[in-house]
PDB file of N, CA and C in Angstrom:
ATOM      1  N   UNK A   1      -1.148 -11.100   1.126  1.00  0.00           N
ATOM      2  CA  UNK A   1      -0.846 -12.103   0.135  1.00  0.00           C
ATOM      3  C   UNK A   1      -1.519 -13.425   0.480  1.00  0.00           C
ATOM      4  N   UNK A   2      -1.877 -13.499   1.978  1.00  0.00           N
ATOM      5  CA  UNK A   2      -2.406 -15.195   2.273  1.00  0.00           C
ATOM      6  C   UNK A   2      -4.027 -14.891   1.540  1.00  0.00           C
ATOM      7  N   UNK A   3      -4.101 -14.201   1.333  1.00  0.00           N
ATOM      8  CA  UNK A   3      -5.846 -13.788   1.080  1.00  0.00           C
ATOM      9  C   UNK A   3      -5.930 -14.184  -0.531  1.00  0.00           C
ATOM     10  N   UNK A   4      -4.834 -13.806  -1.339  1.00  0.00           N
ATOM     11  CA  UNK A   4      -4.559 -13.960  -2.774  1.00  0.00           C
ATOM     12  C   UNK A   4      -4.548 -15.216  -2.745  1.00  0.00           C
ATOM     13  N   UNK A   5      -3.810 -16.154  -2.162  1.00  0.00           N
ATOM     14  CA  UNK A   5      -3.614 -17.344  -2.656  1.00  0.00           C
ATOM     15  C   UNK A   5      -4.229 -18.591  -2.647  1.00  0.00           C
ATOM     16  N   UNK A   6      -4.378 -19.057  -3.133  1.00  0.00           N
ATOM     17  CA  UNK A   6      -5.020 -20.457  -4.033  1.00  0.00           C
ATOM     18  C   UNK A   6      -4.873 -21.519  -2.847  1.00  0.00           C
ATOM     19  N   UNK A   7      -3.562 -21.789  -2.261  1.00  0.00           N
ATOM     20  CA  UNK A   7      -3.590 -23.182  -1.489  1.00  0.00           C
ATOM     21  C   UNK A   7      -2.674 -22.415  -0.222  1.00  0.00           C
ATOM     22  N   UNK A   8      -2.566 -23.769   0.592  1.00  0.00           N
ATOM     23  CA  UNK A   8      -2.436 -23.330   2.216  1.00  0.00           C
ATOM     24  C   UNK A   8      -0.586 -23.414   1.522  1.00  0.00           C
ATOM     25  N   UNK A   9      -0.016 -22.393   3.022  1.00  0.00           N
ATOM     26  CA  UNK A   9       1.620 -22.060   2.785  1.00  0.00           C
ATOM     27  C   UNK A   9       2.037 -23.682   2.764  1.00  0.00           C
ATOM     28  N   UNK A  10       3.446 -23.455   1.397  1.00  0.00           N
ATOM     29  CA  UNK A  10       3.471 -25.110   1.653  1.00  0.00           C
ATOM     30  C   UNK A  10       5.392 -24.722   1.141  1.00  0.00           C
ATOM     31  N   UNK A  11       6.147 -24.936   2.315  1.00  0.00           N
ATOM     32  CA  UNK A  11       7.609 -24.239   1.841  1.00  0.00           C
ATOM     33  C   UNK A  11       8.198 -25.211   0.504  1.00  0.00           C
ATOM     34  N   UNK A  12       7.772 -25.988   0.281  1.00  0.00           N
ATOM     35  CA  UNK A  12       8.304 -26.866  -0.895  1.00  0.00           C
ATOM     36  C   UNK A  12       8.085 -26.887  -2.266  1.00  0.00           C
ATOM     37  N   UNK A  13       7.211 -25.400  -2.667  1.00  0.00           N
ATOM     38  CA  UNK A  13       6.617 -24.803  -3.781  1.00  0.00           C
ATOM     39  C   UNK A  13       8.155 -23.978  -4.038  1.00  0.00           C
ATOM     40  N   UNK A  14       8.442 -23.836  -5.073  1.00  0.00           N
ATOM     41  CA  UNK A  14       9.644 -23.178  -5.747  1.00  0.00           C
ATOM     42  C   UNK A  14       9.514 -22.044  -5.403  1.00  0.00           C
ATOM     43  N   UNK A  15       8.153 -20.997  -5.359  1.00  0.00           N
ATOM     44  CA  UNK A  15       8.327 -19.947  -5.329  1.00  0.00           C
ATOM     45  C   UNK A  15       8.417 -19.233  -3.597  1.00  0.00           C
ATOM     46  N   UNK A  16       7.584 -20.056  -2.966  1.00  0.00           N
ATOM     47  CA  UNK A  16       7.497 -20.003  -1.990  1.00  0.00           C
ATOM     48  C   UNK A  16       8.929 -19.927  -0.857  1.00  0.00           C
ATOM     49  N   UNK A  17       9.842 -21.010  -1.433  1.00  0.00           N
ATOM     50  CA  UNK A  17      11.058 -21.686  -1.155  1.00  0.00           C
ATOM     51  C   UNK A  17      12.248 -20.506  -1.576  1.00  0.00           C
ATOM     52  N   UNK A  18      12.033 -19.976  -2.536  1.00  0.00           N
ATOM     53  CA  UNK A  18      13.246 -18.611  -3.123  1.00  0.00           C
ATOM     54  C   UNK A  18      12.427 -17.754  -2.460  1.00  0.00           C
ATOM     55  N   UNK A  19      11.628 -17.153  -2.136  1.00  0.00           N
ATOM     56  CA  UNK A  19      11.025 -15.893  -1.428  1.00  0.00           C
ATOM     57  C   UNK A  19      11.226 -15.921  -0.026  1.00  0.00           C
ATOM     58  N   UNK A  20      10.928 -17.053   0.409  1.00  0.00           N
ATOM     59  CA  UNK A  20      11.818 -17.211   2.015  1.00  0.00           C
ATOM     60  C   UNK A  20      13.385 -16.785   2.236  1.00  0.00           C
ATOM     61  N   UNK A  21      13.663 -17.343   1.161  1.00  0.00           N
ATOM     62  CA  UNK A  21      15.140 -17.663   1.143  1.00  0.00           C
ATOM     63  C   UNK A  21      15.684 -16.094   1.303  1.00  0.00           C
ATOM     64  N   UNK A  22      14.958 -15.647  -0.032  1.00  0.00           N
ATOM     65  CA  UNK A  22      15.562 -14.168  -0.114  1.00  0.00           C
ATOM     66  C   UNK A  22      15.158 -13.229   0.900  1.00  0.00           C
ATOM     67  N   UNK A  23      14.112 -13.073   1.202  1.00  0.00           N
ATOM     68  CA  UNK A  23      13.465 -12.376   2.513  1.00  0.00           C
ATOM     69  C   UNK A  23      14.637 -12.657   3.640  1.00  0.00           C
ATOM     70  N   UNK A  24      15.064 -14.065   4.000  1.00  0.00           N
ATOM     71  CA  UNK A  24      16.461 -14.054   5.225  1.00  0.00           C
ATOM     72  C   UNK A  24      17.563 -13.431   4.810  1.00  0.00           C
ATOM     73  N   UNK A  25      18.215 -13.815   3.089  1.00  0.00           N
ATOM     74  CA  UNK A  25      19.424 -12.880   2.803  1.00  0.00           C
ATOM     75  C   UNK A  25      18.827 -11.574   3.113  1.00  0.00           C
ATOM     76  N   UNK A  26      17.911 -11.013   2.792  1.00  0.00           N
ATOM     77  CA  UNK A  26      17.837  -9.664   2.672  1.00  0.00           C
ATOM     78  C   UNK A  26      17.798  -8.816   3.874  1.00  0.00           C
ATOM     79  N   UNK A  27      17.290  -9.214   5.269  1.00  0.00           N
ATOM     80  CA  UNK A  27      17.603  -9.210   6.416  1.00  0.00           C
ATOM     81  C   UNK A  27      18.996  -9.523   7.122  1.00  0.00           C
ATOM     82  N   UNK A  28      19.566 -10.373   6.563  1.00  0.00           N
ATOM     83  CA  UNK A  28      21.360 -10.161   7.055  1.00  0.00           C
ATOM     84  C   UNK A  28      21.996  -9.004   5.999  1.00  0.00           C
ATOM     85  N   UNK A  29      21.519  -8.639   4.626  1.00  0.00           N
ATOM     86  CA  UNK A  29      21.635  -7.480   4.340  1.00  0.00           C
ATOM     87  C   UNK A  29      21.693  -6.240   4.817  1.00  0.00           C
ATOM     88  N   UNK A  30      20.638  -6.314   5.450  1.00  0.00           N
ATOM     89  CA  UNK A  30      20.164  -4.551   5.943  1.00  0.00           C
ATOM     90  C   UNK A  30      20.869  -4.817   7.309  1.00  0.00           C
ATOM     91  N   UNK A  31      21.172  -5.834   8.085  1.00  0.00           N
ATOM     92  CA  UNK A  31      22.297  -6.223   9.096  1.00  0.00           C
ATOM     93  C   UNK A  31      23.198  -5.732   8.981  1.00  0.00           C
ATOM     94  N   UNK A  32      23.877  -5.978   8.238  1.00  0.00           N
ATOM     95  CA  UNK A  32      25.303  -6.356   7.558  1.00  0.00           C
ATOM     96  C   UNK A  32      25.604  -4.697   6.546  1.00  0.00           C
ATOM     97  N   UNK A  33      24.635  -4.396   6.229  1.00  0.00           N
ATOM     98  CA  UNK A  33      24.824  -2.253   5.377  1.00  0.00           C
ATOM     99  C   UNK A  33      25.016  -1.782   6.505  1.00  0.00           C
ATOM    100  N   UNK A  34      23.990  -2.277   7.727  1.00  0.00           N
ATOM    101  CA  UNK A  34      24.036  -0.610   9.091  1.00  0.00           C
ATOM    102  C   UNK A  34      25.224  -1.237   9.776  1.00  0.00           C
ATOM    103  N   UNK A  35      26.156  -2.267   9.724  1.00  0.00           N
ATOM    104  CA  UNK A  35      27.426  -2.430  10.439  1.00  0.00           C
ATOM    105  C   UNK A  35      28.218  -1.834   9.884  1.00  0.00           C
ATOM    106  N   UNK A  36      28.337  -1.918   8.369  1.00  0.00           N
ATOM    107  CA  UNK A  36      29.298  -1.591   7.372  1.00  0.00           C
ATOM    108  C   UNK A  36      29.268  -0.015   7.972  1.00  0.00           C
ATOM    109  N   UNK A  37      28.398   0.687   7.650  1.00  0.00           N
ATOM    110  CA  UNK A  37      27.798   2.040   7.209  1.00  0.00           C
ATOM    111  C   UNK A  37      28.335   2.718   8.599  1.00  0.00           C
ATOM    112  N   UNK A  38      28.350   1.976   9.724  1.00  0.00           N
ATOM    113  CA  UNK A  38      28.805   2.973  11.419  1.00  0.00           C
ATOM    114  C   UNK A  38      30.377   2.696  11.489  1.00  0.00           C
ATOM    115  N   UNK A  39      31.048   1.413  11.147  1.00  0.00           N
ATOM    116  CA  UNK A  39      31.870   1.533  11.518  1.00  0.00           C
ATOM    117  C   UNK A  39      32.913   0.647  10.577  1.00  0.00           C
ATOM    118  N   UNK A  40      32.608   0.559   9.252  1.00  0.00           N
ATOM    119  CA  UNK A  40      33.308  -0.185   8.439  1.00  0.00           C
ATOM    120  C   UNK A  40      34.397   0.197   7.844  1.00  0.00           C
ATOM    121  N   UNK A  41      35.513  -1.033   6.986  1.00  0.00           N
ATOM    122  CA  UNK A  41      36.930  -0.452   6.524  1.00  0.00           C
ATOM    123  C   UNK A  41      36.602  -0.339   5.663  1.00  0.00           C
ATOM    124  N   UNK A  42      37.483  -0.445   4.622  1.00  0.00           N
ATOM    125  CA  UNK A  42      36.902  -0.056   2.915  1.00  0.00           C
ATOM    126  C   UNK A  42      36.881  -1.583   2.987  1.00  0.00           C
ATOM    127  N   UNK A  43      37.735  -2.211   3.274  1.00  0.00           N
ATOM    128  CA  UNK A  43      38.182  -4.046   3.102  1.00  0.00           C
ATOM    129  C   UNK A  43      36.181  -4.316   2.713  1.00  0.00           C
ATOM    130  N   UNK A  44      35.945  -3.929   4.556  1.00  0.00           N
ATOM    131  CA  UNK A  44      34.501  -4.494   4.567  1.00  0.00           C
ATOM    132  C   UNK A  44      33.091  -3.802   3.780  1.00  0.00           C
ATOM    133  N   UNK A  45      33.332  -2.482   3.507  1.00  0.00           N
ATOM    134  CA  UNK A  45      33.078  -2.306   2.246  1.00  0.00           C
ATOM    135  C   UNK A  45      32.712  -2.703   0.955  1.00  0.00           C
ATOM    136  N   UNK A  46      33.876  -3.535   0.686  1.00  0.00           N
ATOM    137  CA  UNK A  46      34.130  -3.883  -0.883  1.00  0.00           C
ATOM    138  C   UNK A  46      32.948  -5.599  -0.703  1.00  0.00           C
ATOM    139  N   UNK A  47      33.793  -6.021   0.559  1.00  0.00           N
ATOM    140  CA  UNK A  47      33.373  -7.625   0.896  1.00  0.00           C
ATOM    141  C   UNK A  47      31.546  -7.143   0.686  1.00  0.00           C
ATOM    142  N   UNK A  48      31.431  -6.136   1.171  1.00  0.00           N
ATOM    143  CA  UNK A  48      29.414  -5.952   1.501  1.00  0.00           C
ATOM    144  C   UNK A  48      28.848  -5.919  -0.054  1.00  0.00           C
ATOM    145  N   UNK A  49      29.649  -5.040  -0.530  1.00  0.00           N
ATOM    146  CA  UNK A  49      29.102  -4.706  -2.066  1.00  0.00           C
ATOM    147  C   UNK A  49      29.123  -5.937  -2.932  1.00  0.00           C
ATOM    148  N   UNK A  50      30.032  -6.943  -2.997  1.00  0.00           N
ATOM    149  CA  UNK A  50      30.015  -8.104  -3.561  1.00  0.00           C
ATOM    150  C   UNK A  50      28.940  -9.099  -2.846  1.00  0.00           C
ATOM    151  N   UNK A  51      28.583  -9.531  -1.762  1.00  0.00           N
ATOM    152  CA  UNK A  51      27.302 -10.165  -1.014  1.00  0.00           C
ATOM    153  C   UNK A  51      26.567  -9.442  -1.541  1.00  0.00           C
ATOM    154  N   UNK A  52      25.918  -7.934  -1.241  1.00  0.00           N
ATOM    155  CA  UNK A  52      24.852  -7.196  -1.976  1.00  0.00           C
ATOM    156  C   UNK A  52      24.580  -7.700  -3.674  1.00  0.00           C
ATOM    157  N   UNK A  53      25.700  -7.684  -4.354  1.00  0.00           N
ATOM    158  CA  UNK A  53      25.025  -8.039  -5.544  1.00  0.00           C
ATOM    159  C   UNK A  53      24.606  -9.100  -5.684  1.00  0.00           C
ATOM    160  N   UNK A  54      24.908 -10.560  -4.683  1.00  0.00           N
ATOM    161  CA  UNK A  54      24.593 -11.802  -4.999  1.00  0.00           C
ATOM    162  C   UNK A  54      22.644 -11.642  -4.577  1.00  0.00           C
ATOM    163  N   UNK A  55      23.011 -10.835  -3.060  1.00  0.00           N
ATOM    164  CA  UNK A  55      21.572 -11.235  -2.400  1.00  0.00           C
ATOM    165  C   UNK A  55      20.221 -10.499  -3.644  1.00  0.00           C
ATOM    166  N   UNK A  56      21.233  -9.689  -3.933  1.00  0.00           N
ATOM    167  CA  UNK A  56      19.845  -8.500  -5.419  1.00  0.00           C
ATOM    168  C   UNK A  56      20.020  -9.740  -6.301  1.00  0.00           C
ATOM    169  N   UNK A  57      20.550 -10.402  -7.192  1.00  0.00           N
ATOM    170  CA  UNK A  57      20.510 -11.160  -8.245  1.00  0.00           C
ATOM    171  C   UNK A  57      19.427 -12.298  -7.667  1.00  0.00           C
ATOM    172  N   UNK A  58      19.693 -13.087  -6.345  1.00  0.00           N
ATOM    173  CA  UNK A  58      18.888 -13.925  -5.907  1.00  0.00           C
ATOM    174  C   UNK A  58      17.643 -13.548  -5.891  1.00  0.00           C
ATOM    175  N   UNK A  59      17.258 -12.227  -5.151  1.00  0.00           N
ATOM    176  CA  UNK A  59      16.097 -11.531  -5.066  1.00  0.00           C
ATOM    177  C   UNK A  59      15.136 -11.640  -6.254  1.00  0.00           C
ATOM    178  N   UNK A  60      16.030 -11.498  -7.201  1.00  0.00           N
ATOM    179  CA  UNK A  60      15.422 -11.014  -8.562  1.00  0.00           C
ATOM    180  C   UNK A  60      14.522 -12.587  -8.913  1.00  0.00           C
ATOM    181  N   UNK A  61      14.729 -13.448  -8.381  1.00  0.00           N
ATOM    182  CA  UNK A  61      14.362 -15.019  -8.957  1.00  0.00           C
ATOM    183  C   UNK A  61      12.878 -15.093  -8.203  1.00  0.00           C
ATOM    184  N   UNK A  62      12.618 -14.632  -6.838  1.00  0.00           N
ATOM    185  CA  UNK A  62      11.101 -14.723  -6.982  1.00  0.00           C
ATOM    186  C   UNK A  62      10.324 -13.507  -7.052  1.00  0.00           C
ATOM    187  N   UNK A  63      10.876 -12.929  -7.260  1.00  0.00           N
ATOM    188  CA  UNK A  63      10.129 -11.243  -7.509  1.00  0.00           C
ATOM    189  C   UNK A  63       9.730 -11.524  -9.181  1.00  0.00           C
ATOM    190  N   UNK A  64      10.670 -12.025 -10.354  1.00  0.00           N
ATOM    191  CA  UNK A  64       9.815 -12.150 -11.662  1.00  0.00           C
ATOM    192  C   UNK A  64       9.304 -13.222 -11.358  1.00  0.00           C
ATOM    193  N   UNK A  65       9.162 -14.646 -10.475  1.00  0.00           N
ATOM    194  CA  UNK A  65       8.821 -15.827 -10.858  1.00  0.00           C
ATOM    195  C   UNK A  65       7.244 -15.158 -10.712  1.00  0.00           C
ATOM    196  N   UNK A  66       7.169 -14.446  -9.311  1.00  0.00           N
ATOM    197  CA  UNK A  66       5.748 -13.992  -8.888  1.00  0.00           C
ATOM    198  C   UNK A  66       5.079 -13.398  -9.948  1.00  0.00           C
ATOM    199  N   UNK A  67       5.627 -12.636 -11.344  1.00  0.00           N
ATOM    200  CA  UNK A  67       4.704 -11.775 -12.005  1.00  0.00           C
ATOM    201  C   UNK A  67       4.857 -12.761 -12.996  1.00  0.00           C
ATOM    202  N   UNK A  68       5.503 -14.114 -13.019  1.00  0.00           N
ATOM    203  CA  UNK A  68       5.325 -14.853 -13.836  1.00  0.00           C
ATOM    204  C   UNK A  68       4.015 -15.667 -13.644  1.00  0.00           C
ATOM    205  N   UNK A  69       4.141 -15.676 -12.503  1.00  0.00           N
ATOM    206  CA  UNK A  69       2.823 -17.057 -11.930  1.00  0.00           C
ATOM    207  C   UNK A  69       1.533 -15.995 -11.788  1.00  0.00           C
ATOM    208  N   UNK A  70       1.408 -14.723 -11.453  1.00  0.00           N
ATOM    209  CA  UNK A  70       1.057 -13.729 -11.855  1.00  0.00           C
ATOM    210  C   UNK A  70      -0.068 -14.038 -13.185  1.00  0.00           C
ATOM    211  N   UNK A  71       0.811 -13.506 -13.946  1.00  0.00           N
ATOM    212  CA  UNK A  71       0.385 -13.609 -15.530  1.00  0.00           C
ATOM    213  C   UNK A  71       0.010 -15.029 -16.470  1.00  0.00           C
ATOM    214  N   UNK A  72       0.150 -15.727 -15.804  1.00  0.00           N
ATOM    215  CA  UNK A  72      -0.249 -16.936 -16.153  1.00  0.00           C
ATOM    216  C   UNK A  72      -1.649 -17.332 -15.589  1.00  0.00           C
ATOM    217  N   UNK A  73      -1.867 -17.187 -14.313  1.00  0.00           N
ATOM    218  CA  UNK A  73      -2.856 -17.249 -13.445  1.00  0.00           C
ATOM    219  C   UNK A  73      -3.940 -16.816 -13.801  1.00  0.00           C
TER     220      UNK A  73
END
């Protein structure tokens, strides 16, 4: 992707700034499934599945922004 792009990494670009962001939720994600998944209650379960949908909804904000800036480009 550094090869695609237009200007040097600059974290204060919107898209740049939600793709970081989500890339760290998504890593305490896959954290946070293989804890659940070896030795979890249902309690922690339920608690994972509700974080999971926030970190996918967040996700979703630079994954279209990209095929937005994409298609504009």
């Amino acid at each position: 992707m550094h090869a695609l792009a237009k200007g040097p990494f600059d974290l204060r670009e919107p898209h740049t700034l939600t793709g970081q962001l989500a890339l760290w939720l998504m890593l305490a994600h896959a954290v946070w499934a293989t804890r659940v998944a070896r030795r979890g209650s249902e309690a922690a379960r339920a608690g994972f599945h509700r974080y999971s949908l926030v970190v996918w909804c967040f996700w979703l904000i630079p994954y279209f922004g990209g095929m937005f800036l994409g298609m504009r480009g």
